[in-house]
N, C-alpha and C. Protein backbone atom coordinates (compact mmCIF):
# COMPACT_ATOMS: atom_id res chain seq x y z
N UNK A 1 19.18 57.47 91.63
CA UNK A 1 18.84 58.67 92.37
C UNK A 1 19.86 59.78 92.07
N UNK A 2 19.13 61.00 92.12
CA UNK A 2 19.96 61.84 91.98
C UNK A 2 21.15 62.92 92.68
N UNK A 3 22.19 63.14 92.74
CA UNK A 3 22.87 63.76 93.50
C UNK A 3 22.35 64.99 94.01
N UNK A 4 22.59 65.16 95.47
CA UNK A 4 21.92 66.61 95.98
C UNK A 4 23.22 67.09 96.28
N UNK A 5 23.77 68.37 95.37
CA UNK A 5 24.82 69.18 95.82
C UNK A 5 24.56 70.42 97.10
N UNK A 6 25.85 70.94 97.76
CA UNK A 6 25.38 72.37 98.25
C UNK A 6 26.35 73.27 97.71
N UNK A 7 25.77 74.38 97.92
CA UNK A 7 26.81 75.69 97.66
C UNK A 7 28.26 75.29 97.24
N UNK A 8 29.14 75.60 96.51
CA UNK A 8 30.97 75.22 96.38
C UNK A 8 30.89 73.91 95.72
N UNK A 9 29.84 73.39 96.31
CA UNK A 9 30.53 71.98 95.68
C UNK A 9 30.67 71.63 93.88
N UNK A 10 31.32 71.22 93.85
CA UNK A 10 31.54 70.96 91.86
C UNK A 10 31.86 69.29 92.08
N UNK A 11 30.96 68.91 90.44
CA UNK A 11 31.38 67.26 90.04
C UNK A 11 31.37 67.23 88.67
N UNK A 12 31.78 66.01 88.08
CA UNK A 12 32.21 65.83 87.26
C UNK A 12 30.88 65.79 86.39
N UNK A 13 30.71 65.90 84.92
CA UNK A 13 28.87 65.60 84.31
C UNK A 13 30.08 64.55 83.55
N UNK A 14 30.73 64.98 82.65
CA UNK A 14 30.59 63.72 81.23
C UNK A 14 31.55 63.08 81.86
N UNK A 15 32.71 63.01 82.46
CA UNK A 15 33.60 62.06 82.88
C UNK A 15 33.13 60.54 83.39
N UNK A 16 32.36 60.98 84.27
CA UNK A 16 31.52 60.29 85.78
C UNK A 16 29.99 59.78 84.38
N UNK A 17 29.87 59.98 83.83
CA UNK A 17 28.77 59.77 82.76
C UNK A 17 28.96 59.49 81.41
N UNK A 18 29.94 58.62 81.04
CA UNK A 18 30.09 58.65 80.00
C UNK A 18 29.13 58.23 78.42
N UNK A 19 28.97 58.89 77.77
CA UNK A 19 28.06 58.72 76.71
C UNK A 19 27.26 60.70 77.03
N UNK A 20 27.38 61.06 78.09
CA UNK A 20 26.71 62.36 77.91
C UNK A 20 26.99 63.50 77.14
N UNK A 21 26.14 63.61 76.18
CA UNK A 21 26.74 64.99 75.36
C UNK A 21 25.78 65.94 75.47
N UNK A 22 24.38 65.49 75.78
CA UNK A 22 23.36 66.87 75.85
C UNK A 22 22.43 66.84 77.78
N UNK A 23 22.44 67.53 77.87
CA UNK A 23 21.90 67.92 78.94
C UNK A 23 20.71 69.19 79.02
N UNK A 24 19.89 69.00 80.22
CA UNK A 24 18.85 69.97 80.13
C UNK A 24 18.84 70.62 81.31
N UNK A 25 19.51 71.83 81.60
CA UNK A 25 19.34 72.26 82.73
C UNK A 25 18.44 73.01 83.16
N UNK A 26 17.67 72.45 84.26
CA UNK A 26 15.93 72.93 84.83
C UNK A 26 16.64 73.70 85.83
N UNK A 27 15.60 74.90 85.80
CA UNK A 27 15.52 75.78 87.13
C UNK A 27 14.32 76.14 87.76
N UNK A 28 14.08 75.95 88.82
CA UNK A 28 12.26 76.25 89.13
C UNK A 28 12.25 77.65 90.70
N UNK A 29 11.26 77.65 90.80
CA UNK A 29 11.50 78.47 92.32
C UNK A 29 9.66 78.24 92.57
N UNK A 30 9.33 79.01 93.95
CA UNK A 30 8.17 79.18 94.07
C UNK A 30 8.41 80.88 94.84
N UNK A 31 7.07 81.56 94.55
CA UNK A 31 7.52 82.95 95.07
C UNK A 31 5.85 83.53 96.12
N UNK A 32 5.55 82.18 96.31
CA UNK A 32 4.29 81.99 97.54
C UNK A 32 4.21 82.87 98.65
N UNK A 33 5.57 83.46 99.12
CA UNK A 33 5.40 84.12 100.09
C UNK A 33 4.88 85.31 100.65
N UNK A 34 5.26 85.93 99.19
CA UNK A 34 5.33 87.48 99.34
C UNK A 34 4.25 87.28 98.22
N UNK A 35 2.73 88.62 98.79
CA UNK A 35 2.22 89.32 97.32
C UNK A 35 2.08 90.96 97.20
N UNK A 36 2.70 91.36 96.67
CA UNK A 36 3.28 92.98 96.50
C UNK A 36 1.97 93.73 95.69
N UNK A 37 1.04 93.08 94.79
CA UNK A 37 0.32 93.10 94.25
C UNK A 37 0.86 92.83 92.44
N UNK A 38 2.04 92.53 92.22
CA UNK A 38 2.10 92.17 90.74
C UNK A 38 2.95 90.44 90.89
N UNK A 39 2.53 90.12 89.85
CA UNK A 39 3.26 88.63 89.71
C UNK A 39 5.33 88.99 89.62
N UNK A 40 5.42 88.01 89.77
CA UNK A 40 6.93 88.03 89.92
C UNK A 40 7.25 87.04 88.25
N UNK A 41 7.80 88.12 87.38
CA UNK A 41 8.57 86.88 86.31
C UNK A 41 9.78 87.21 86.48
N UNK A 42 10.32 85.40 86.84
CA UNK A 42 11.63 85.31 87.04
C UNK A 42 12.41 84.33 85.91
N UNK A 43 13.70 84.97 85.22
CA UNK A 43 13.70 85.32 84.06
C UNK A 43 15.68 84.23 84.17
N UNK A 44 15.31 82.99 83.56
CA UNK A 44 16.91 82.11 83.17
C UNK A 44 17.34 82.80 81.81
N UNK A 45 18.92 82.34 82.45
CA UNK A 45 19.77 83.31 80.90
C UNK A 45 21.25 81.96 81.34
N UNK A 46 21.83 82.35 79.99
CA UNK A 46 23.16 81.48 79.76
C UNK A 46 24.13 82.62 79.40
N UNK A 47 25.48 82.48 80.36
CA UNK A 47 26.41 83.13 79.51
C UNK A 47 27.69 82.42 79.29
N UNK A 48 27.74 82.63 77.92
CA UNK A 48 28.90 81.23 77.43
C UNK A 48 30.45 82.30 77.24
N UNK A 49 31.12 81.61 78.05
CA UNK A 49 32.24 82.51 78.11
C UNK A 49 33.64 82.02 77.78
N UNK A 50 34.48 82.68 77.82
CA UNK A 50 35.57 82.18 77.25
C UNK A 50 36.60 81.73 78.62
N UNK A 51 38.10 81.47 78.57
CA UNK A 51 38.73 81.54 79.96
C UNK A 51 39.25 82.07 80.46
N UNK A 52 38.75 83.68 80.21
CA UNK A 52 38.94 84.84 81.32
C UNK A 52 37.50 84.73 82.01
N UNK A 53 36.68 84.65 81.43
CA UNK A 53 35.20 84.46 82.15
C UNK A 53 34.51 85.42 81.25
N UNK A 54 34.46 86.07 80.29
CA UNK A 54 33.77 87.26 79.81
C UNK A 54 33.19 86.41 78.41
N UNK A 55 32.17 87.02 78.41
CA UNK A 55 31.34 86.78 76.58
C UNK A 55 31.88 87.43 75.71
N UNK A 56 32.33 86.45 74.69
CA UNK A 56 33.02 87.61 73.79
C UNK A 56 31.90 88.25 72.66
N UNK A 57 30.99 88.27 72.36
CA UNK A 57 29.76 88.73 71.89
C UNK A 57 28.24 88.75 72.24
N UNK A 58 27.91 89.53 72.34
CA UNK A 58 26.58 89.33 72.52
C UNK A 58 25.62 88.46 72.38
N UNK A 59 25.74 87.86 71.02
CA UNK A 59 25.28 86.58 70.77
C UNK A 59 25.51 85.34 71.42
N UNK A 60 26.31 85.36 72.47
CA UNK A 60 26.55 84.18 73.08
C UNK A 60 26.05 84.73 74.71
N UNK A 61 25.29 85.47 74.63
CA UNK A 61 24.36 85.48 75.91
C UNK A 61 22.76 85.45 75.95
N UNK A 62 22.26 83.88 75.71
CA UNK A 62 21.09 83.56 76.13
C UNK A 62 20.00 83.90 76.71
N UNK A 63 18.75 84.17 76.41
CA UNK A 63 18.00 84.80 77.60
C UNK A 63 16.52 84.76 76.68
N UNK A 64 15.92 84.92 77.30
CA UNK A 64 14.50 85.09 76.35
C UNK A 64 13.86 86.21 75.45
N UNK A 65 15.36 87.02 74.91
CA UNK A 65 14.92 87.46 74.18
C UNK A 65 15.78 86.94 72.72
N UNK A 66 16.68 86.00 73.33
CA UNK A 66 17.51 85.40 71.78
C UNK A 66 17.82 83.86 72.35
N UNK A 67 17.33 83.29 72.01
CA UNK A 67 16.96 81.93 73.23
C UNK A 67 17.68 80.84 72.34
N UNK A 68 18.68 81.25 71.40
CA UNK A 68 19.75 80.53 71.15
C UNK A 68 21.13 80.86 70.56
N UNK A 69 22.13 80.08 71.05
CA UNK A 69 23.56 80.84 70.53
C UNK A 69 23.66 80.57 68.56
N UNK A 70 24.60 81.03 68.64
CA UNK A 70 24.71 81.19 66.69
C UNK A 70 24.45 79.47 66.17
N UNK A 71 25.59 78.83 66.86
CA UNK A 71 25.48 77.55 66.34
C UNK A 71 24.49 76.54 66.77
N UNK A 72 23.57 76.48 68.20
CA UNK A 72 22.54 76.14 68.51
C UNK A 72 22.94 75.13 69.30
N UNK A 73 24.25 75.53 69.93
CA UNK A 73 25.01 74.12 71.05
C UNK A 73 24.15 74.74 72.74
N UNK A 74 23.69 76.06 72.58
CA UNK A 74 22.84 75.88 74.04
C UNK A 74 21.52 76.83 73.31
N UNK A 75 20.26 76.26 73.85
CA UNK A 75 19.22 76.93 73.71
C UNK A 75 18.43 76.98 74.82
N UNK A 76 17.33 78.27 75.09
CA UNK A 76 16.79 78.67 76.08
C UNK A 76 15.39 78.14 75.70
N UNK A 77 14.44 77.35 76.21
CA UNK A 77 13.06 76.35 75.83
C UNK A 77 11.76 77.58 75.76
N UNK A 78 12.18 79.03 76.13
CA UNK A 78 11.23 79.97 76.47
C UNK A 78 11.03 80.45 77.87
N UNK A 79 10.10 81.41 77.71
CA UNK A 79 9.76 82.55 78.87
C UNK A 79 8.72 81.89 79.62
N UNK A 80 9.36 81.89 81.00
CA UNK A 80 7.62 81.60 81.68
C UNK A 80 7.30 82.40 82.21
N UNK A 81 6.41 83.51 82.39
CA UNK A 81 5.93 84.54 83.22
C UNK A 81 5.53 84.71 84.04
N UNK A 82 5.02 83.16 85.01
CA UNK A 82 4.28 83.10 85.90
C UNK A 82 5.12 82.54 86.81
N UNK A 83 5.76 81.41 86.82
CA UNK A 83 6.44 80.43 87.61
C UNK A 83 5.14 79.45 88.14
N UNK A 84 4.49 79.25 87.54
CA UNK A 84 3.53 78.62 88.25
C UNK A 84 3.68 76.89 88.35
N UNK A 85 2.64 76.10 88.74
CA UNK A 85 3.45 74.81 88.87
C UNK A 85 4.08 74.39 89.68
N UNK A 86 4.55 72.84 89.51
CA UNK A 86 5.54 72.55 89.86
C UNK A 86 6.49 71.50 88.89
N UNK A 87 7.97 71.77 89.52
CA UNK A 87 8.83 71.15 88.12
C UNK A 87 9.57 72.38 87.76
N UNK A 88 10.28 72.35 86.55
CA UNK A 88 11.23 72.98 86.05
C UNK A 88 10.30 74.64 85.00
N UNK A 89 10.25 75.74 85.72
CA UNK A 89 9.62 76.63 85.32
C UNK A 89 11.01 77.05 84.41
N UNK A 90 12.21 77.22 84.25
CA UNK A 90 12.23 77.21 82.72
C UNK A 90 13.43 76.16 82.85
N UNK A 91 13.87 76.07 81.31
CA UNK A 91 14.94 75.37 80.87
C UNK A 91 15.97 75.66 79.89
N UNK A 92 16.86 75.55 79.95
CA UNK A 92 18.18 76.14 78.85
C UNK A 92 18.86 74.10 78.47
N UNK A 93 18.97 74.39 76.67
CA UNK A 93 19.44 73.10 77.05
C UNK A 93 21.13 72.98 76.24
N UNK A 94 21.95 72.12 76.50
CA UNK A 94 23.19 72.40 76.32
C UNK A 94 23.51 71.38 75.68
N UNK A 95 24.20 71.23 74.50
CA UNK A 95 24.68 70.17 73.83
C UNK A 95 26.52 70.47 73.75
N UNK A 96 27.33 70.06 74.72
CA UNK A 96 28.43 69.76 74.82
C UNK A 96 29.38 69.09 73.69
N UNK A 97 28.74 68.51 72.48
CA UNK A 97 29.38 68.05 71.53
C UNK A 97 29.61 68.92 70.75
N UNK A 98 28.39 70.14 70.47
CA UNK A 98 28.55 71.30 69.96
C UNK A 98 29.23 72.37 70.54
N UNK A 99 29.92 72.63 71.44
CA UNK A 99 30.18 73.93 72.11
C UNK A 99 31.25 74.10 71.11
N UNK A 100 31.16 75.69 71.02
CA UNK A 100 32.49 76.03 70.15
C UNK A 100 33.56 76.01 71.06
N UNK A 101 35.14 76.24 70.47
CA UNK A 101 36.16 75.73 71.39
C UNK A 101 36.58 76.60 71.73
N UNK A 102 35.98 77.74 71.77
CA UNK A 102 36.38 79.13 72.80
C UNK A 102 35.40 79.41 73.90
N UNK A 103 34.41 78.97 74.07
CA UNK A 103 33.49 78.48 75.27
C UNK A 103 34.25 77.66 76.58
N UNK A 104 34.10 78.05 77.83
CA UNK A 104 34.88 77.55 78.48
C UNK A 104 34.25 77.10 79.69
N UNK A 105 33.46 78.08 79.86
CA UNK A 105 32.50 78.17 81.18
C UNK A 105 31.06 78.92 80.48
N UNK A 106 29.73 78.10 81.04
CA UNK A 106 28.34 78.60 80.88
C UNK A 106 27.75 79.02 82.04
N UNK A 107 27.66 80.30 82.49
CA UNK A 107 27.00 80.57 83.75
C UNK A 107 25.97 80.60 83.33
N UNK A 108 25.40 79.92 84.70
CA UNK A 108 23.64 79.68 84.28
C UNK A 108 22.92 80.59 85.74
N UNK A 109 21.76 81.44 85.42
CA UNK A 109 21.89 82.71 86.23
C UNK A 109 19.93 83.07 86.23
N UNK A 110 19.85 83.24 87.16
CA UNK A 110 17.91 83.99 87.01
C UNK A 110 17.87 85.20 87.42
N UNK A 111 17.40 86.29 87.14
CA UNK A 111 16.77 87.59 87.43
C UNK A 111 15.58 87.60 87.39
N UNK A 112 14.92 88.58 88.46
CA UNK A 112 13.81 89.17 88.63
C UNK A 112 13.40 90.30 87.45
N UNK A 113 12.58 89.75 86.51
CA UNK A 113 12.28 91.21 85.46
C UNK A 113 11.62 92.39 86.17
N UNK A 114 11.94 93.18 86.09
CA UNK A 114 11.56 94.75 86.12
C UNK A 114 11.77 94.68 87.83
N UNK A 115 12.30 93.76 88.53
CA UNK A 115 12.57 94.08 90.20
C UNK A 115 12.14 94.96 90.92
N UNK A 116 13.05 96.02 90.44
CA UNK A 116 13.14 97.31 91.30
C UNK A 116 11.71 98.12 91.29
N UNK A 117 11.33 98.57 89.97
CA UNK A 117 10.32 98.86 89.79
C UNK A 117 8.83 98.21 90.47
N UNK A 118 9.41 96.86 90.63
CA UNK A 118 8.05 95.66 91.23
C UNK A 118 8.48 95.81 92.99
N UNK A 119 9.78 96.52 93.39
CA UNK A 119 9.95 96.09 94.70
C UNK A 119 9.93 94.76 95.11
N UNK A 120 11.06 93.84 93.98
CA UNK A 120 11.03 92.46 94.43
C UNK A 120 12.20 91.74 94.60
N UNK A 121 12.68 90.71 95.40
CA UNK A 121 14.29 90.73 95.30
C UNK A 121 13.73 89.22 95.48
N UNK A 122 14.95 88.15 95.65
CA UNK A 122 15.32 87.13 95.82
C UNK A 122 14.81 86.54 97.34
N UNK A 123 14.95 87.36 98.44
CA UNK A 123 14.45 87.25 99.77
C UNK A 123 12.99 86.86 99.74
N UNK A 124 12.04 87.35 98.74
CA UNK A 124 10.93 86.73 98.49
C UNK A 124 10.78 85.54 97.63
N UNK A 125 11.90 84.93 97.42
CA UNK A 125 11.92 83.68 96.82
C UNK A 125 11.91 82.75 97.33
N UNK A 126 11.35 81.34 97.18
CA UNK A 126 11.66 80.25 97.99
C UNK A 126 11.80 79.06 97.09
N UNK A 127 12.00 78.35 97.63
CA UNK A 127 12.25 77.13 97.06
C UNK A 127 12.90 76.60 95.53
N UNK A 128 14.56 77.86 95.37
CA UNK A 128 14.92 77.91 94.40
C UNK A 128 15.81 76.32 94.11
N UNK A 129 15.70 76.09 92.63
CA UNK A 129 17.22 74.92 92.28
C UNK A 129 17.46 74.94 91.00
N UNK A 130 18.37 74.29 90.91
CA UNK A 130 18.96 73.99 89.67
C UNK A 130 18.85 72.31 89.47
N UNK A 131 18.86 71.59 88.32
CA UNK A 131 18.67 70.43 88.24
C UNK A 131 19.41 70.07 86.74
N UNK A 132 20.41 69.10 86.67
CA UNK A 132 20.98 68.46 85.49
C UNK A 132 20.21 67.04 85.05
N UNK A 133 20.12 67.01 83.80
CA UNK A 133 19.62 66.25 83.19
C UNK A 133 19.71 66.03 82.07
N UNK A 134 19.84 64.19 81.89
CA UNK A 134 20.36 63.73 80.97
C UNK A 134 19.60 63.85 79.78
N UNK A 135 19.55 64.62 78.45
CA UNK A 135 18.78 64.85 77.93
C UNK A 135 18.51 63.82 76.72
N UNK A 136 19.28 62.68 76.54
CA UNK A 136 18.36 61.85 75.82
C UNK A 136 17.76 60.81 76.68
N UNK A 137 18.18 60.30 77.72
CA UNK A 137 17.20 59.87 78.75
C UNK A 137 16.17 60.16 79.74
N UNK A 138 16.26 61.68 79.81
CA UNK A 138 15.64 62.46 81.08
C UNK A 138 15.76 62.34 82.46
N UNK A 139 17.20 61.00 82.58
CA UNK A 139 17.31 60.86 83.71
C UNK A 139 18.13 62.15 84.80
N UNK A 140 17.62 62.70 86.00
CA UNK A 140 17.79 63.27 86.30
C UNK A 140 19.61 63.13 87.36
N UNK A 141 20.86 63.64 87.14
CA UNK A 141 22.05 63.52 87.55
C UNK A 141 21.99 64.12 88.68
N UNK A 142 21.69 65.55 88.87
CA UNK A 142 22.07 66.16 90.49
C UNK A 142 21.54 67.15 90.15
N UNK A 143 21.41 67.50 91.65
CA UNK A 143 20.07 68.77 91.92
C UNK A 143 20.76 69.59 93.04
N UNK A 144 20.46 71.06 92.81
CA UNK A 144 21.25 71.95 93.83
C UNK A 144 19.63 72.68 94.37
N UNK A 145 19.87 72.65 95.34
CA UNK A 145 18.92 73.44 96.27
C UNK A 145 19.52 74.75 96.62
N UNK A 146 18.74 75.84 96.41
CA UNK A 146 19.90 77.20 96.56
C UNK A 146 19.59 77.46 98.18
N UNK A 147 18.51 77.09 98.84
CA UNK A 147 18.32 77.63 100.15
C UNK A 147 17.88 78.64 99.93
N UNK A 148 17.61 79.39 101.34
CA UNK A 148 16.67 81.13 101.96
C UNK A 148 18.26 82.15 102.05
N UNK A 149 19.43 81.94 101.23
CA UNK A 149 20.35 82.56 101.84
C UNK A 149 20.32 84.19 101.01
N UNK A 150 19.14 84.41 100.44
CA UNK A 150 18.89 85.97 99.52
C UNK A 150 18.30 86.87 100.55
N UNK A 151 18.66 87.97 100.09
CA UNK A 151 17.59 89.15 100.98
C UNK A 151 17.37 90.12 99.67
N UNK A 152 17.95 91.30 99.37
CA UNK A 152 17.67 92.23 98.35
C UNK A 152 18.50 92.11 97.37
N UNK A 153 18.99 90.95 96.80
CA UNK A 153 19.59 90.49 95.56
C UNK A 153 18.27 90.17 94.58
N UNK A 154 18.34 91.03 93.18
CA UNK A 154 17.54 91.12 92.36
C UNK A 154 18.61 89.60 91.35
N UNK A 155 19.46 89.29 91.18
CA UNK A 155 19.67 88.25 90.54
C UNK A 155 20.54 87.31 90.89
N UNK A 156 20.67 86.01 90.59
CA UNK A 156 21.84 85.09 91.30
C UNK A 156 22.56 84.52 90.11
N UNK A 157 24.15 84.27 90.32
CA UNK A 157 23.89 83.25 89.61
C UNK A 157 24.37 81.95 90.09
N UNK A 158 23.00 80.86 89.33
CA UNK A 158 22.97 79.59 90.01
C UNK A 158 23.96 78.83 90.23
N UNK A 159 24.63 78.18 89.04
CA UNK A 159 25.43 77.63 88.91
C UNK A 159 26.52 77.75 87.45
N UNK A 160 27.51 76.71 87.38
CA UNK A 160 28.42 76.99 86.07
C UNK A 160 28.63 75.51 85.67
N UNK A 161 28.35 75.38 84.35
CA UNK A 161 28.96 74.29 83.71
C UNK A 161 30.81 74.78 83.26
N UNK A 162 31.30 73.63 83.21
CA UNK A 162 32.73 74.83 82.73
C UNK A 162 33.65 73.44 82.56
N UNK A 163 34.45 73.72 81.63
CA UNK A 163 35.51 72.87 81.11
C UNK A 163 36.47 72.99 81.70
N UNK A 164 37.04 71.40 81.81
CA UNK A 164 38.35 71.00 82.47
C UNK A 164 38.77 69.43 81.48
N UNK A 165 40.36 70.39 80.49
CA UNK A 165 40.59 69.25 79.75
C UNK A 165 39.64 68.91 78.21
N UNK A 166 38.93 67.55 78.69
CA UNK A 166 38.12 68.02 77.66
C UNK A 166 36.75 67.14 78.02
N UNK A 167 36.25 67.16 79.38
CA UNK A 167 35.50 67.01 80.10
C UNK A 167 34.82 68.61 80.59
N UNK A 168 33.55 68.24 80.63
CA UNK A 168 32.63 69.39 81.60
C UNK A 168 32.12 68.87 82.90
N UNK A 169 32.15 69.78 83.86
CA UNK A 169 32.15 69.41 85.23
C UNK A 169 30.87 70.69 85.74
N UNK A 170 30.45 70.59 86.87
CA UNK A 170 29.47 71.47 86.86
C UNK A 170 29.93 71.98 88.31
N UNK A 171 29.04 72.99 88.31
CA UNK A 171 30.06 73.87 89.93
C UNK A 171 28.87 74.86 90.53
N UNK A 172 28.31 74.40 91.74
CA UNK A 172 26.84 74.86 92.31
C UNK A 172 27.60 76.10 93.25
N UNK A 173 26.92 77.54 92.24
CA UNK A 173 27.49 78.70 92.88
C UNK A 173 26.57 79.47 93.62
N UNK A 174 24.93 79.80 93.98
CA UNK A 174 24.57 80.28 94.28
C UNK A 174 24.61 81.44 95.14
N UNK A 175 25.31 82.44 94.06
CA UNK A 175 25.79 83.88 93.76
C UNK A 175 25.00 85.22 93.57
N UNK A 176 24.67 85.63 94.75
CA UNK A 176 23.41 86.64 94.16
C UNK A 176 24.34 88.27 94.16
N UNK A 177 23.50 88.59 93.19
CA UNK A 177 24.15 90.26 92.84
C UNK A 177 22.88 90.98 93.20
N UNK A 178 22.71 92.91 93.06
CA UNK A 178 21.88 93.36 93.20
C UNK A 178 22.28 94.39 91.92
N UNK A 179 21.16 94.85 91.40
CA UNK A 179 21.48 95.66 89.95
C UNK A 179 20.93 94.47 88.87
N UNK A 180 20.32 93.27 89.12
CA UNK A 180 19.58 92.48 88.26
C UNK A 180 20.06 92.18 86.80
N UNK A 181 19.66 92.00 85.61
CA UNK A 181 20.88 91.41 84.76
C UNK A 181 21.76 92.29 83.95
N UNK A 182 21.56 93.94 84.14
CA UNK A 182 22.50 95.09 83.67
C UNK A 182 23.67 94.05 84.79
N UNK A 183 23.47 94.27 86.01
CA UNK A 183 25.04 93.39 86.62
C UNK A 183 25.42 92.45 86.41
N UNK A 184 24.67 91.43 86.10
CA UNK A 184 25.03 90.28 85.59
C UNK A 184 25.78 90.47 84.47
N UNK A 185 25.36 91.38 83.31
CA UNK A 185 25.73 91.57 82.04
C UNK A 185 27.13 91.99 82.21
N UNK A 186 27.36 92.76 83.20
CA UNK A 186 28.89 93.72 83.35
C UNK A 186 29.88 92.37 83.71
N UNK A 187 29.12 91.53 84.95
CA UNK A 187 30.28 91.05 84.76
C UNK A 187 30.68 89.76 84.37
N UNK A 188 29.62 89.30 83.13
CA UNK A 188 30.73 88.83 82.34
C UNK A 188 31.19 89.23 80.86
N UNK A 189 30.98 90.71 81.30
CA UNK A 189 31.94 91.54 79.94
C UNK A 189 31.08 91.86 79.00
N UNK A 190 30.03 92.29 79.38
CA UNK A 190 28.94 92.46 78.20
C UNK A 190 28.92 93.82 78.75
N UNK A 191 28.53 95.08 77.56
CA UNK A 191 28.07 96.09 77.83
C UNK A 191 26.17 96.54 78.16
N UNK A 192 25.88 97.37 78.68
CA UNK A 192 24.82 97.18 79.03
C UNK A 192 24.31 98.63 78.55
């Protein structure tokens, strides 16, 4: 069974797991509540950072419009536009054997596309998470439930994979900003 984290909490992935080098991190939501009259696409991104916390290139920020880094140690599985379903509406997947060695921390993060313009924030979201998984088994490690704690935050970010030593540990942040992924982008050092 799988671990249910909350908010703050951080654990260990490869230490506590040994043999893990790739993982698939699922993110899903449902957005049932609210209908404004346009669909809501809600939009996963990776930012692989160094250990000040900032991207040192562009290319090492993930998202569906470049849905993999140079060397192909994290890739984004595609765009879903709908969120429809149930299960993991998108996925970014991370191969830890590959990370280059100036990578330190991967914030893993969703925005609302075109938000403002749609009049849509996070408060109309429900049933957001994050989910780790073992990606040559598919067995599922731990699952973060983000909760109803959004109101007019156009983006969050979910959680962070991030190095300690020479182990990765994962750290359930559910962090919402408003300014959607131009803010996200600022702060981890990307120009926008």
């Amino acid at each position: 069974m799988a671990l249910s984290l909350s908010k703050g909490q951080r654990i260990d992935l490869t230490k506590t797991n040994p043999g893990l080098t790739k993982v698939v991190v699922g993110l899903g939501w449902d957005t049932n509540r609210y209908s404004g009259g346009q669909d809501f696409d809600l939009d996963a991104s990776a930012f692989l950072a160094d250990a000040t916390g900032k991207v040192q290139n562009d290319s090492e920020f993930i998202f569906y419009n470049q849905l993999k880094s140079p060397n192909g140690a994290v890739e984004h599985t595609g765009d879903n536009r709908t969120g429809e379903g149930d299960g993991d509406d998108e996925q970014i997947l991370v191969d830890f054997a590959n990370m280059p060695a100036h990578i330190d921390k991967i914030g893993i993060a969703v925005t609302i596309h075109d938000a403002d313009a749609r009049r849509q924030n996070f408060g109309q979201v429900s049933n957001a998470f994050v989910r780790i998984l073992d990606a040559q088994t598919e067995k599922e490690i731990l699952r973060y439930d983000l909760g109803e704690d959004f109101s007019i935050e156009t983006a969050v970010v979910v959680c962070e994979l991030y190095k300690h030593g020479s182990d990765w540990k994962f750290s359930a942040i559910g962090s919402g900003f408003s300014g959607g992924l131009a803010a996200l982008c600022r702060n981890y050092g990307l120009q926008v």
